[in-house]
PDB file of N, CA and C in Angstrom:
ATOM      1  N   UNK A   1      31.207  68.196  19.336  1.00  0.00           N
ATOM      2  CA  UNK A   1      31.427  67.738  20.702  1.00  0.00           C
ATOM      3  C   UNK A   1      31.061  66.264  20.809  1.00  0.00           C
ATOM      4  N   UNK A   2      32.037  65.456  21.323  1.00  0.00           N
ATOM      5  CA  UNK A   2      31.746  63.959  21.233  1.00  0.00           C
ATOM      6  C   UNK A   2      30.718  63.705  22.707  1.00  0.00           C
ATOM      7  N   UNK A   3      29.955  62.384  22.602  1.00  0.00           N
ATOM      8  CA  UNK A   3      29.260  62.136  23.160  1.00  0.00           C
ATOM      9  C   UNK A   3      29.754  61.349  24.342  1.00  0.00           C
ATOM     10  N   UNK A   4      29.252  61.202  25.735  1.00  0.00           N
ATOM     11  CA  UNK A   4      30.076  59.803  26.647  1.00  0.00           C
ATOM     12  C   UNK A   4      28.928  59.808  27.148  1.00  0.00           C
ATOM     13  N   UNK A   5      29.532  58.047  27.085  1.00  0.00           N
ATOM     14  CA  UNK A   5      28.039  56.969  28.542  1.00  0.00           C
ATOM     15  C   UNK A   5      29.084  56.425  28.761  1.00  0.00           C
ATOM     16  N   UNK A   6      29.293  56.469  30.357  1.00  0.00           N
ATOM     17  CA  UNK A   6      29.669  55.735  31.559  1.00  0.00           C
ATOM     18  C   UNK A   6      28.500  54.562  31.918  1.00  0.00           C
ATOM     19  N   UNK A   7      29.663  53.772  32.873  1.00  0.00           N
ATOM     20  CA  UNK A   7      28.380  52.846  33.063  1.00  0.00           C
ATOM     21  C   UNK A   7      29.777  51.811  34.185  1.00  0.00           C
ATOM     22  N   UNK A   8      29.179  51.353  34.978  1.00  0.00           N
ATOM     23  CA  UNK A   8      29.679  50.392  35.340  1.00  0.00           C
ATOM     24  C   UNK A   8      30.653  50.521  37.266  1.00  0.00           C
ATOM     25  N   UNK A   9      29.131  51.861  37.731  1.00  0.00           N
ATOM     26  CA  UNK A   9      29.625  52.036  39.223  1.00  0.00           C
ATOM     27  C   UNK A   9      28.853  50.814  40.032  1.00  0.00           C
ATOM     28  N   UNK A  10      28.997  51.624  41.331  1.00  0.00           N
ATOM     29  CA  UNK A  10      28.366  50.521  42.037  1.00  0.00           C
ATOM     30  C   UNK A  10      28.592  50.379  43.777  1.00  0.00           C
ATOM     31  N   UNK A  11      27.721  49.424  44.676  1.00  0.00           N
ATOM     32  CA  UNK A  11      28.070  49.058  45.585  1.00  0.00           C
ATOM     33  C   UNK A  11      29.433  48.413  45.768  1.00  0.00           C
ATOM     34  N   UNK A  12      30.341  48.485  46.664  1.00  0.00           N
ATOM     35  CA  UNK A  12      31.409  47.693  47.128  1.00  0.00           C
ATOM     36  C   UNK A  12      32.085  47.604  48.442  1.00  0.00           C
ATOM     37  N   UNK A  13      32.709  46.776  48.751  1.00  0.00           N
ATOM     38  CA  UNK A  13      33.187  46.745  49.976  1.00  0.00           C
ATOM     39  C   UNK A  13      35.213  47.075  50.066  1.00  0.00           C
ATOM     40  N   UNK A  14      35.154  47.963  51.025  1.00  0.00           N
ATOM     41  CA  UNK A  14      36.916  48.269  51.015  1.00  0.00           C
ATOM     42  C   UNK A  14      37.712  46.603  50.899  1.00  0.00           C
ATOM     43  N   UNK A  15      38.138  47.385  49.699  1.00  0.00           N
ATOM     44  CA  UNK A  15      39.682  46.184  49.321  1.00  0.00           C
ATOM     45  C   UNK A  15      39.111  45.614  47.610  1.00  0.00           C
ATOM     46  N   UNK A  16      37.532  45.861  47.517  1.00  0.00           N
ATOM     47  CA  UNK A  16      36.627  45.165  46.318  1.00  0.00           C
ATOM     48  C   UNK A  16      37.598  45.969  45.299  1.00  0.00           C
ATOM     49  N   UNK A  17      37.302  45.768  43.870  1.00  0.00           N
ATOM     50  CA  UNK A  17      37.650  46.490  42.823  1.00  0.00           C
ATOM     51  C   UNK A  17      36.485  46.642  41.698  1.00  0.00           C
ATOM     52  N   UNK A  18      36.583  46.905  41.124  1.00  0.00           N
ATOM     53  CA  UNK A  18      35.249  47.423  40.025  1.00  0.00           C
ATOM     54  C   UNK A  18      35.763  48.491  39.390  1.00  0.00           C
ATOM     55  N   UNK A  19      35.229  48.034  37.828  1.00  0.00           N
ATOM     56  CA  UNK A  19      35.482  49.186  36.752  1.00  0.00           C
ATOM     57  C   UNK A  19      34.449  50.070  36.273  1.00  0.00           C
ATOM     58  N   UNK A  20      34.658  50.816  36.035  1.00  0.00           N
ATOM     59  CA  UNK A  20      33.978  51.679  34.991  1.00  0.00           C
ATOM     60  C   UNK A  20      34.392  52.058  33.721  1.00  0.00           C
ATOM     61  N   UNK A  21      33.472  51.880  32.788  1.00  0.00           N
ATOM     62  CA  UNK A  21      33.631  52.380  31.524  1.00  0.00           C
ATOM     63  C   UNK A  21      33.205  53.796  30.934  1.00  0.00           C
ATOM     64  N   UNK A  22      33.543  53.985  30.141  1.00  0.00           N
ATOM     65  CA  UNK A  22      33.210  54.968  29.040  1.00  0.00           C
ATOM     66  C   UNK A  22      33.445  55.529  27.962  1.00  0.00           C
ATOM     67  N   UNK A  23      32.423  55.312  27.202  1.00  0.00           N
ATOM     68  CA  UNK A  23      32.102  55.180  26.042  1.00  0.00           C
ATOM     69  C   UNK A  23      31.868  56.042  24.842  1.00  0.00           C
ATOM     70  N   UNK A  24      32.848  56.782  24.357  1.00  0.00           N
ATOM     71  CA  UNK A  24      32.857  57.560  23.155  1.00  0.00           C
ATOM     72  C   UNK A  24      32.634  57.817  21.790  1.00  0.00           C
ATOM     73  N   UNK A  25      31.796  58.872  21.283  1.00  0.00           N
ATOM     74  CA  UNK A  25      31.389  59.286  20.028  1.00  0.00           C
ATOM     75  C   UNK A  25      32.266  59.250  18.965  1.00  0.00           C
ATOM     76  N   UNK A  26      33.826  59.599  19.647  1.00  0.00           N
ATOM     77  CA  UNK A  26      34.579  60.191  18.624  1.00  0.00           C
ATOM     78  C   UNK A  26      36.025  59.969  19.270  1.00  0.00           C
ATOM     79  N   UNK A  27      36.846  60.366  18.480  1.00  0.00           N
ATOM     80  CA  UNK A  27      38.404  59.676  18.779  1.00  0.00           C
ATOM     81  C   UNK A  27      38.856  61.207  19.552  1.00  0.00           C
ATOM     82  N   UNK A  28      39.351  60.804  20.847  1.00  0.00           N
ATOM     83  CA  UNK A  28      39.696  61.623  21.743  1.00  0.00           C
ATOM     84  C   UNK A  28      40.461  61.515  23.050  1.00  0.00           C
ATOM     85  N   UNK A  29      41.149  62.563  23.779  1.00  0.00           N
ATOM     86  CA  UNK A  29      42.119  61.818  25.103  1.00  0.00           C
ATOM     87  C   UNK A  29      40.802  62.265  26.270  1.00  0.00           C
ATOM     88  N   UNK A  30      40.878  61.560  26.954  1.00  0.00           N
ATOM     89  CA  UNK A  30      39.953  61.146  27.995  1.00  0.00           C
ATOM     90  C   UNK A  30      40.194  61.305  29.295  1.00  0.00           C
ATOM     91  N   UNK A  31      39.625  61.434  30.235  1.00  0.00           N
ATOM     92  CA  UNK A  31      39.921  61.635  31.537  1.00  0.00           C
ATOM     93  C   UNK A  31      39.029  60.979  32.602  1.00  0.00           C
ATOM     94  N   UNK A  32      39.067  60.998  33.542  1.00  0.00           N
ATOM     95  CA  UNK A  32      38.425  60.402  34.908  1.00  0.00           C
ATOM     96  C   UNK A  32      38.517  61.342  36.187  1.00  0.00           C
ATOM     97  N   UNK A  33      37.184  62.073  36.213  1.00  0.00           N
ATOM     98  CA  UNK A  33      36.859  63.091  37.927  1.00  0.00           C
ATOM     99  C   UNK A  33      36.337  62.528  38.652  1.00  0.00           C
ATOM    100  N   UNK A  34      36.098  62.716  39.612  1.00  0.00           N
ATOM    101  CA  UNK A  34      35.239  62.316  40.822  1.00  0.00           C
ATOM    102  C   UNK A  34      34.780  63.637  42.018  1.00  0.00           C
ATOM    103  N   UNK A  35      33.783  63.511  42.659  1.00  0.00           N
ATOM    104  CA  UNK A  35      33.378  64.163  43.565  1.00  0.00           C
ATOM    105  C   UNK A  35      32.409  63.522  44.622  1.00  0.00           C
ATOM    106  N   UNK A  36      33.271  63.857  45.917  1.00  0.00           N
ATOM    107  CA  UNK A  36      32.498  63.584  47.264  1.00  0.00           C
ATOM    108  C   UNK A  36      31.922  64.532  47.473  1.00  0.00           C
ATOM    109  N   UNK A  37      30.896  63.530  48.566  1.00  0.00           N
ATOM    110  CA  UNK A  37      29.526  65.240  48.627  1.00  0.00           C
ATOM    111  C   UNK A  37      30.416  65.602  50.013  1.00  0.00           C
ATOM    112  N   UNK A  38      29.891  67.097  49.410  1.00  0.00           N
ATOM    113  CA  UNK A  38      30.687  68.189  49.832  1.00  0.00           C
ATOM    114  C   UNK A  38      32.162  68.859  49.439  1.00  0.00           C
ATOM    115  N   UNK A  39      32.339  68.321  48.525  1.00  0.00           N
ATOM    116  CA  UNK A  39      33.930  68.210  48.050  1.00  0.00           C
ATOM    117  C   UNK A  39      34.144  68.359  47.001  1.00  0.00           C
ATOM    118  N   UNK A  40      35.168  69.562  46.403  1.00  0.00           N
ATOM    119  CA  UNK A  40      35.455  69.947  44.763  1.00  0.00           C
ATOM    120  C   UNK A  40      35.636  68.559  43.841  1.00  0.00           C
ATOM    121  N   UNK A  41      35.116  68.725  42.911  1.00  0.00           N
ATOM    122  CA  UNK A  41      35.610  67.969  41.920  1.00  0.00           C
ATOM    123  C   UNK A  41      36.935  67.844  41.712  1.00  0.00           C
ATOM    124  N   UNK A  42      37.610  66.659  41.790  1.00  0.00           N
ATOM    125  CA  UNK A  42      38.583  66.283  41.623  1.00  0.00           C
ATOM    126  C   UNK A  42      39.638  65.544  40.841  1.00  0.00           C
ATOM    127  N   UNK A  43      40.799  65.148  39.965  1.00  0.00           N
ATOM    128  CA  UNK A  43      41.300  64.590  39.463  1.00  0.00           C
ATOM    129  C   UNK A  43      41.283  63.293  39.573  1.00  0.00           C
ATOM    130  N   UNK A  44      41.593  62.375  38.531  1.00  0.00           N
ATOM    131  CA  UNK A  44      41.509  61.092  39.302  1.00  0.00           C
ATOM    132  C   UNK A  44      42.628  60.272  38.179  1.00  0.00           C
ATOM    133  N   UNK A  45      42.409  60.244  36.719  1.00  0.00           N
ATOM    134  CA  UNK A  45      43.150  59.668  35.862  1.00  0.00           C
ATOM    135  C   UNK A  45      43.067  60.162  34.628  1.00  0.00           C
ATOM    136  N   UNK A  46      43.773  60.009  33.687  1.00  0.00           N
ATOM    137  CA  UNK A  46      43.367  60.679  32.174  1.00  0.00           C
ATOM    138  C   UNK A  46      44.491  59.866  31.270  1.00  0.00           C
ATOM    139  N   UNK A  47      44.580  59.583  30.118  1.00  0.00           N
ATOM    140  CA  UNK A  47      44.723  58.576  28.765  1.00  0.00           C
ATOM    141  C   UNK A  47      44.487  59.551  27.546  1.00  0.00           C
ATOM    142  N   UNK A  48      46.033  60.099  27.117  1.00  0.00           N
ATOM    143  CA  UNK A  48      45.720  60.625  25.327  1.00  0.00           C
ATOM    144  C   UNK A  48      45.224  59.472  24.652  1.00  0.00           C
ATOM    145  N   UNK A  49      45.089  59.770  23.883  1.00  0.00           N
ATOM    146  CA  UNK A  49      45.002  58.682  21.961  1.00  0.00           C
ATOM    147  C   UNK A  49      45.896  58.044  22.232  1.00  0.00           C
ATOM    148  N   UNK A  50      47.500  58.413  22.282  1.00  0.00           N
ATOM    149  CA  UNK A  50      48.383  57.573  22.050  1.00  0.00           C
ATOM    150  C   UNK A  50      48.554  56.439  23.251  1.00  0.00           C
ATOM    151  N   UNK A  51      47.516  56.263  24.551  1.00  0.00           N
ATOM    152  CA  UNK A  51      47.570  55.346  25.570  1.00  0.00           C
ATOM    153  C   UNK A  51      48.344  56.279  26.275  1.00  0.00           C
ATOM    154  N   UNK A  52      49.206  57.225  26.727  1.00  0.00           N
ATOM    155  CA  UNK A  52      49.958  57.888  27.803  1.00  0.00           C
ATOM    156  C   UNK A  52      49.384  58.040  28.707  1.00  0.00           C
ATOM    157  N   UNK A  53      48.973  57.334  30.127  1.00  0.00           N
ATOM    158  CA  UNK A  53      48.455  57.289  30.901  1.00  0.00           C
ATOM    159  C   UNK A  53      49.098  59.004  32.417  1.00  0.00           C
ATOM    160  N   UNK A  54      47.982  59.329  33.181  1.00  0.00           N
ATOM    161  CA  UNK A  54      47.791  60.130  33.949  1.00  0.00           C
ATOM    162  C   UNK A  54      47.288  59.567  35.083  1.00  0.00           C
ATOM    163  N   UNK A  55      48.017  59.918  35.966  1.00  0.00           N
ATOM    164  CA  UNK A  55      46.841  59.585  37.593  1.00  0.00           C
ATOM    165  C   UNK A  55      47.479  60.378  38.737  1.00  0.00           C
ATOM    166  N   UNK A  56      46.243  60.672  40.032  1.00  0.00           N
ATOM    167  CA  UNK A  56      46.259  61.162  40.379  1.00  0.00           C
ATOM    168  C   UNK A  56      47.387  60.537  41.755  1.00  0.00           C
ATOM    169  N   UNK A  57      48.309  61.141  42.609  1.00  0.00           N
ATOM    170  CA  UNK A  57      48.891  60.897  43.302  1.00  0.00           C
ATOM    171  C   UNK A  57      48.182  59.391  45.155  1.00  0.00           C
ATOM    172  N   UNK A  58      46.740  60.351  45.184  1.00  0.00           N
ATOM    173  CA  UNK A  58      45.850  59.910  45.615  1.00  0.00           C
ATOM    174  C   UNK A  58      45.703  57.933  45.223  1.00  0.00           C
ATOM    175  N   UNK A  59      45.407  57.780  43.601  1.00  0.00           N
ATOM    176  CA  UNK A  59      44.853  56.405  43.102  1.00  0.00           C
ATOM    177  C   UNK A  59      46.661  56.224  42.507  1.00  0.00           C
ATOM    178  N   UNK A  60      47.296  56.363  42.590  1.00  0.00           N
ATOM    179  CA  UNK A  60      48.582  55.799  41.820  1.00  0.00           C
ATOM    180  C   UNK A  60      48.883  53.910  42.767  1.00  0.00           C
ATOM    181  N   UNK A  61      49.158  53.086  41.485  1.00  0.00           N
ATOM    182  CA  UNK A  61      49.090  51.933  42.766  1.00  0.00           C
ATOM    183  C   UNK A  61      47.999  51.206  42.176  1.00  0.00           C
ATOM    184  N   UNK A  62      46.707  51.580  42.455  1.00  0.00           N
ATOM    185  CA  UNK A  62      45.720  51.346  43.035  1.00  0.00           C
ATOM    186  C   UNK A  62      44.815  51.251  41.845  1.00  0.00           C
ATOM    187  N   UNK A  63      44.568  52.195  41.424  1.00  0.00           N
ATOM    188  CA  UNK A  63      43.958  52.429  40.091  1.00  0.00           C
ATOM    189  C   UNK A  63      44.871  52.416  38.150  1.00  0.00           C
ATOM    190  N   UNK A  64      43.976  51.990  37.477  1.00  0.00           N
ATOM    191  CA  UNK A  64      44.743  51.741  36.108  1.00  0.00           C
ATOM    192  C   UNK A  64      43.819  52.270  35.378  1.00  0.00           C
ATOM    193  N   UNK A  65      43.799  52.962  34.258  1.00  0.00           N
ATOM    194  CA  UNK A  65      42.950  53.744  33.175  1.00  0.00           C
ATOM    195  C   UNK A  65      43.929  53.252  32.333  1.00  0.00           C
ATOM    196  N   UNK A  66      43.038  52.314  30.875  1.00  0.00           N
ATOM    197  CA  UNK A  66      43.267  51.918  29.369  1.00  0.00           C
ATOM    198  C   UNK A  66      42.209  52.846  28.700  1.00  0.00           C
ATOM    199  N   UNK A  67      42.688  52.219  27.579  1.00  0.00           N
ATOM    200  CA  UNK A  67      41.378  52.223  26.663  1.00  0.00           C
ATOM    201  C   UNK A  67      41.621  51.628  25.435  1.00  0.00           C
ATOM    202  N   UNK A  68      40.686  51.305  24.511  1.00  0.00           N
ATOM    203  CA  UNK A  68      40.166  50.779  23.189  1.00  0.00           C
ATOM    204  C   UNK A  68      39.752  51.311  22.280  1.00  0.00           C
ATOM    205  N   UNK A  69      40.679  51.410  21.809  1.00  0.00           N
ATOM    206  CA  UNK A  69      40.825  52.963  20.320  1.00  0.00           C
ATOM    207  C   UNK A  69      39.834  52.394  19.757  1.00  0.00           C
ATOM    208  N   UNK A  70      39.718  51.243  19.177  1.00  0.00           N
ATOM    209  CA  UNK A  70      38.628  50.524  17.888  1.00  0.00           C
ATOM    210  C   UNK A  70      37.029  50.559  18.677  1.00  0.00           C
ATOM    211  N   UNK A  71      37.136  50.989  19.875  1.00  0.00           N
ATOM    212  CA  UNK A  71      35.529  50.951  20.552  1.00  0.00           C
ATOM    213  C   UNK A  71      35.625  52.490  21.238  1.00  0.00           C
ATOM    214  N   UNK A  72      36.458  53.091  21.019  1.00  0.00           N
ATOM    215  CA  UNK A  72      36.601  54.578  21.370  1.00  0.00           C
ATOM    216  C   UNK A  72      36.423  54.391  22.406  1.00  0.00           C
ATOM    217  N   UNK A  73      36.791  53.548  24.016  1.00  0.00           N
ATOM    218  CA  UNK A  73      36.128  53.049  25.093  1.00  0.00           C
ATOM    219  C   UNK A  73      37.496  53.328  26.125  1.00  0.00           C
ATOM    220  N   UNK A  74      37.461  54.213  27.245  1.00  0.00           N
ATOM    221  CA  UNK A  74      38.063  54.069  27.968  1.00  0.00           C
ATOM    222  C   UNK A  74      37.829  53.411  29.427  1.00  0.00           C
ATOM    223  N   UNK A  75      38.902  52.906  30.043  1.00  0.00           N
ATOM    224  CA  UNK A  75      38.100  51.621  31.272  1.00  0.00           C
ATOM    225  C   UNK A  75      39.134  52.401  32.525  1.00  0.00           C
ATOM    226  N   UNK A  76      38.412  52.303  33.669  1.00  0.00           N
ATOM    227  CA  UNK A  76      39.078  52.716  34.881  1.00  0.00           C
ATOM    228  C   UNK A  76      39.272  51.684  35.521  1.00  0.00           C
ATOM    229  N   UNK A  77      40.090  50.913  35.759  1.00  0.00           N
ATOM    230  CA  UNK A  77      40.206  49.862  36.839  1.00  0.00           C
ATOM    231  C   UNK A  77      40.769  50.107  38.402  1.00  0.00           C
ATOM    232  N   UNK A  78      39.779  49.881  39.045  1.00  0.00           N
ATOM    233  CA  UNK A  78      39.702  50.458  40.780  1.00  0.00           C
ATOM    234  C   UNK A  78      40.051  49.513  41.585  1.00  0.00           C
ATOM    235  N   UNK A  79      41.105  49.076  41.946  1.00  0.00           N
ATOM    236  CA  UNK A  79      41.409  47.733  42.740  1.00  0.00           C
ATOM    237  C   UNK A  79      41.612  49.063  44.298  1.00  0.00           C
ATOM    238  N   UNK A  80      41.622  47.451  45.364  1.00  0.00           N
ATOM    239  CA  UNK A  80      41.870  48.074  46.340  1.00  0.00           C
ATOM    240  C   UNK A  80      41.342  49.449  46.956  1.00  0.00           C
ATOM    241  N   UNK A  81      39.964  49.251  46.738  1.00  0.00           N
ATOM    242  CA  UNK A  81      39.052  50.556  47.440  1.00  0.00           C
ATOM    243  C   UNK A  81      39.126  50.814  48.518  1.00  0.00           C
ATOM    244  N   UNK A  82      38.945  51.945  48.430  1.00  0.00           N
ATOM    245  CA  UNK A  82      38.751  52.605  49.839  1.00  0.00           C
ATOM    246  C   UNK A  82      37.530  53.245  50.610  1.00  0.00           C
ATOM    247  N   UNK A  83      37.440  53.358  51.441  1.00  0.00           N
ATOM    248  CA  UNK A  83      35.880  54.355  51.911  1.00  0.00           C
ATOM    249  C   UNK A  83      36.002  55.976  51.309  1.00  0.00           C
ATOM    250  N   UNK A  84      37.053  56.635  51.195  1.00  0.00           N
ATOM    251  CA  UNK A  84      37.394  57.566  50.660  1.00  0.00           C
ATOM    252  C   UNK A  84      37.284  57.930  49.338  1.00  0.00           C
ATOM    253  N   UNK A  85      37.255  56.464  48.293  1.00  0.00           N
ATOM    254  CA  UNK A  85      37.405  56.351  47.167  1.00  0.00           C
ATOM    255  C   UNK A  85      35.734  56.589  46.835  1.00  0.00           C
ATOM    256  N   UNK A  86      34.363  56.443  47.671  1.00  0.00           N
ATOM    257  CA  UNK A  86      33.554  57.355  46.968  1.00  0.00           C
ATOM    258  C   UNK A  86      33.080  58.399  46.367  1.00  0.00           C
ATOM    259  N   UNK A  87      32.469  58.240  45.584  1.00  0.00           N
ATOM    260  CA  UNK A  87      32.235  59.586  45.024  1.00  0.00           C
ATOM    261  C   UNK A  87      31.396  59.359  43.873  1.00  0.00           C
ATOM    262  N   UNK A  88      31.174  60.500  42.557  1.00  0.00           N
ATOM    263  CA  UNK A  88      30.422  60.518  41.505  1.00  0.00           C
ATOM    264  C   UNK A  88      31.645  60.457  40.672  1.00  0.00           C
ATOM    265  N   UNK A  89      31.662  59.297  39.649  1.00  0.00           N
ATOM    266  CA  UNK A  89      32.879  60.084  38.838  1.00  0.00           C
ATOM    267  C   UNK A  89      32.247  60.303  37.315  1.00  0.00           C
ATOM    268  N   UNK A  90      33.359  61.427  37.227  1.00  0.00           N
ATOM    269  CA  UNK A  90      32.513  61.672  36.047  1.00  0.00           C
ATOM    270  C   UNK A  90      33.830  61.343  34.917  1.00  0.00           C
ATOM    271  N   UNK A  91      33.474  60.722  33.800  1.00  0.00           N
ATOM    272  CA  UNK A  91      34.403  60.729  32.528  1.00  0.00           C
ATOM    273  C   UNK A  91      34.359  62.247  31.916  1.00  0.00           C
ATOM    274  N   UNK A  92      35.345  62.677  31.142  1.00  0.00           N
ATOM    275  CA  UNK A  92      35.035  63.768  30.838  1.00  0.00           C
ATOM    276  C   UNK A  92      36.057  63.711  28.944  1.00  0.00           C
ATOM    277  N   UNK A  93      35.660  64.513  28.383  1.00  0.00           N
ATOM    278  CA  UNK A  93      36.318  64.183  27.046  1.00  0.00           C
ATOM    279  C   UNK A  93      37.017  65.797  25.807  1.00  0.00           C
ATOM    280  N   UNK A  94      37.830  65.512  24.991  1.00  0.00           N
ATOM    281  CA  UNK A  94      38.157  66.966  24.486  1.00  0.00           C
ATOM    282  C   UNK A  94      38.941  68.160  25.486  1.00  0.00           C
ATOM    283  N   UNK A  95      39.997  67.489  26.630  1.00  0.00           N
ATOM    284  CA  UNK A  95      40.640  68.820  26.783  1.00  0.00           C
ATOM    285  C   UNK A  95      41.284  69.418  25.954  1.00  0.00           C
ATOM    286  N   UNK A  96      41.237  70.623  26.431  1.00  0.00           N
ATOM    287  CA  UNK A  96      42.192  71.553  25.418  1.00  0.00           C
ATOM    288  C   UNK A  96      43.392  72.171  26.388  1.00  0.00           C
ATOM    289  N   UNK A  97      44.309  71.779  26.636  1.00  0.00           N
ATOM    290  CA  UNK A  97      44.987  71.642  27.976  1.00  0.00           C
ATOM    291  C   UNK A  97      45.620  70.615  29.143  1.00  0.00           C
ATOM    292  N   UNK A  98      46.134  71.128  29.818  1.00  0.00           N
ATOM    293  CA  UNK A  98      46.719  70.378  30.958  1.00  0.00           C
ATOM    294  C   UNK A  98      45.373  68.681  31.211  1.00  0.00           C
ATOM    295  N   UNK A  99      45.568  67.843  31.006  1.00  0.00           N
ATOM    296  CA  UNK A  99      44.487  67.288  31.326  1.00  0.00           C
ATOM    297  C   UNK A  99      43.999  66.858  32.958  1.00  0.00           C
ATOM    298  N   UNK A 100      45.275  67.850  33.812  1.00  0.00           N
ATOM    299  CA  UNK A 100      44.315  67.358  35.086  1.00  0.00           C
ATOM    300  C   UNK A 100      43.380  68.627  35.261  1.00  0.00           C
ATOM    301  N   UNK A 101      43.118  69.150  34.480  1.00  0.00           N
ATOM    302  CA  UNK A 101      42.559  70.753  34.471  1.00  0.00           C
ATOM    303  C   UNK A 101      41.205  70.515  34.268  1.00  0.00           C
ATOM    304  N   UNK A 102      39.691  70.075  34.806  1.00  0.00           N
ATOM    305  CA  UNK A 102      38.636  69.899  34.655  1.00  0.00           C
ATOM    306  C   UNK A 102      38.115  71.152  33.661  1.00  0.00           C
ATOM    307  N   UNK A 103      38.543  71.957  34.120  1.00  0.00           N
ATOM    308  CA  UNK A 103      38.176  73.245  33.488  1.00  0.00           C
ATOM    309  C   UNK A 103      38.687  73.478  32.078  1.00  0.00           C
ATOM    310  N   UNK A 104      39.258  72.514  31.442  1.00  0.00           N
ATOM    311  CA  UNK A 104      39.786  71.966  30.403  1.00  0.00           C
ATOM    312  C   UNK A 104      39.604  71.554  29.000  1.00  0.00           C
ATOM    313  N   UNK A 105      38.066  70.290  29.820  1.00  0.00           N
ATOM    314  CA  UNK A 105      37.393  69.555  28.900  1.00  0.00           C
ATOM    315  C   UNK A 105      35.867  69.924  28.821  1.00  0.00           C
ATOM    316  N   UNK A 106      35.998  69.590  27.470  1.00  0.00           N
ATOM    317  CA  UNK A 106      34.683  69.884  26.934  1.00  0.00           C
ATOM    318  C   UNK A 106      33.426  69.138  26.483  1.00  0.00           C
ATOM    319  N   UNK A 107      33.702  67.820  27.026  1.00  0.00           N
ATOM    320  CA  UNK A 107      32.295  67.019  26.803  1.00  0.00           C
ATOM    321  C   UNK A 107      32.693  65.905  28.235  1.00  0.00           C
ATOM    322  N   UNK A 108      31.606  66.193  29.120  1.00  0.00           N
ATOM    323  CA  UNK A 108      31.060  65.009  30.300  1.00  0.00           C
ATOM    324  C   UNK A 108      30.372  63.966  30.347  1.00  0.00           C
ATOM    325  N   UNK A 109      30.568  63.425  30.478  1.00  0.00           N
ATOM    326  CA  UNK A 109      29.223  61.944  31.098  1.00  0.00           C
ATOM    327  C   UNK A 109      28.258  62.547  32.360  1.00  0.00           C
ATOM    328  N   UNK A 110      27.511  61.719  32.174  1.00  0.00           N
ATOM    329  CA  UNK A 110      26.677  62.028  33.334  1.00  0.00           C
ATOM    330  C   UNK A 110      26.705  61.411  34.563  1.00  0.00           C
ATOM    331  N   UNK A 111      28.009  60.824  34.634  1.00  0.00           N
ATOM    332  CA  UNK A 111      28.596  60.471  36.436  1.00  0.00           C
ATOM    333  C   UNK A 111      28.098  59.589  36.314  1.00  0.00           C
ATOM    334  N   UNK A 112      28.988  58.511  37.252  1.00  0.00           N
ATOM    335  CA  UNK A 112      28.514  57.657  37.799  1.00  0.00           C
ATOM    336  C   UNK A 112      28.793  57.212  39.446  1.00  0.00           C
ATOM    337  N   UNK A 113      28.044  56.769  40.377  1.00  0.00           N
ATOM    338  CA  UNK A 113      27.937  56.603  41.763  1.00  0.00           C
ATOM    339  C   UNK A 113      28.984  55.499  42.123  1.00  0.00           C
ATOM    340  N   UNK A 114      29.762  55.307  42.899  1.00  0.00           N
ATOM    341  CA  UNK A 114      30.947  54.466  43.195  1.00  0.00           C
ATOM    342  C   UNK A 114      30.667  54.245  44.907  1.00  0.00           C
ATOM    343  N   UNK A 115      30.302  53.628  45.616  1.00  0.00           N
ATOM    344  CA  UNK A 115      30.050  53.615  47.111  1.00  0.00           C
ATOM    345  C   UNK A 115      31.112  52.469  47.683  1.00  0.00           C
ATOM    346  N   UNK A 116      31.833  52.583  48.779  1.00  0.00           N
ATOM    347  CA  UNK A 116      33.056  52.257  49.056  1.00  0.00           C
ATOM    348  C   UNK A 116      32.616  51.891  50.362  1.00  0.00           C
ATOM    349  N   UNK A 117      32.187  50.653  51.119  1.00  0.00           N
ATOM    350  CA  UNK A 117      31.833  50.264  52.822  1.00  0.00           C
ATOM    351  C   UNK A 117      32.802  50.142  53.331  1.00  0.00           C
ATOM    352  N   UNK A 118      33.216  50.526  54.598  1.00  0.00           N
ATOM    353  CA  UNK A 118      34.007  50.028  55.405  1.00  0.00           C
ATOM    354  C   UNK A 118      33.831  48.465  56.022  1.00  0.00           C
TER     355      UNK A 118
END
């Protein structure tokens, strides 16, 4: 089971952008959840190996997920925030499946906090 550190949430103000990273053990397709309190965990973006990018209908536009095969590093880029757009997100790694399927993957990060001001 590969390892992930996220890193790179934060304070912001609607319209700000800010990335997050995360950072992998091992060569794998990757994903991006999030959760508001009170609110299921949710889809957000996901990236095979081969770069084939995923996103959620919600961040399409708005949001961009790469990554860096040679640093095993995938990056979320969050332009154009929203107050809505808070949450915990969590990277997640190793689906075996549909990758908007949380229930899917098999190695998490330990979230990171994203706060969105009006």
């Amino acid at each position: 089971q590969v390892q992930l550190v996220e890193s790179g949430g934060g304070l912001v103000q609607a319209g700000d952008s800010l990335r997050l990273s995360c950072a992998a053990s091992g060569r794998t397709d990757m994903g991006w959840f999030r959760q508001a309190p009170g609110k299921e965990r949710e889809f957000v973006a996901a990236i095979r190996w081969s770069g084939v990018p995923y996103y959620a209908d919600s961040v399409k536009g708005r949001f961009t997920i790469s990554r860096d095969n040679a640093k095993n590093t995938v990056y979320l880029q969050m332009n154009s925030l929203k107050p809505e757009d808070t949450a915990v997100y969590y990277c997640a790694a190793e689906p075996r499946g549909s990758v908007y399927d949380e229930y899917v993957y098999h190695a998490w990060g330990q979230g990171t906090q994203v706060t969105v001001s009006s």
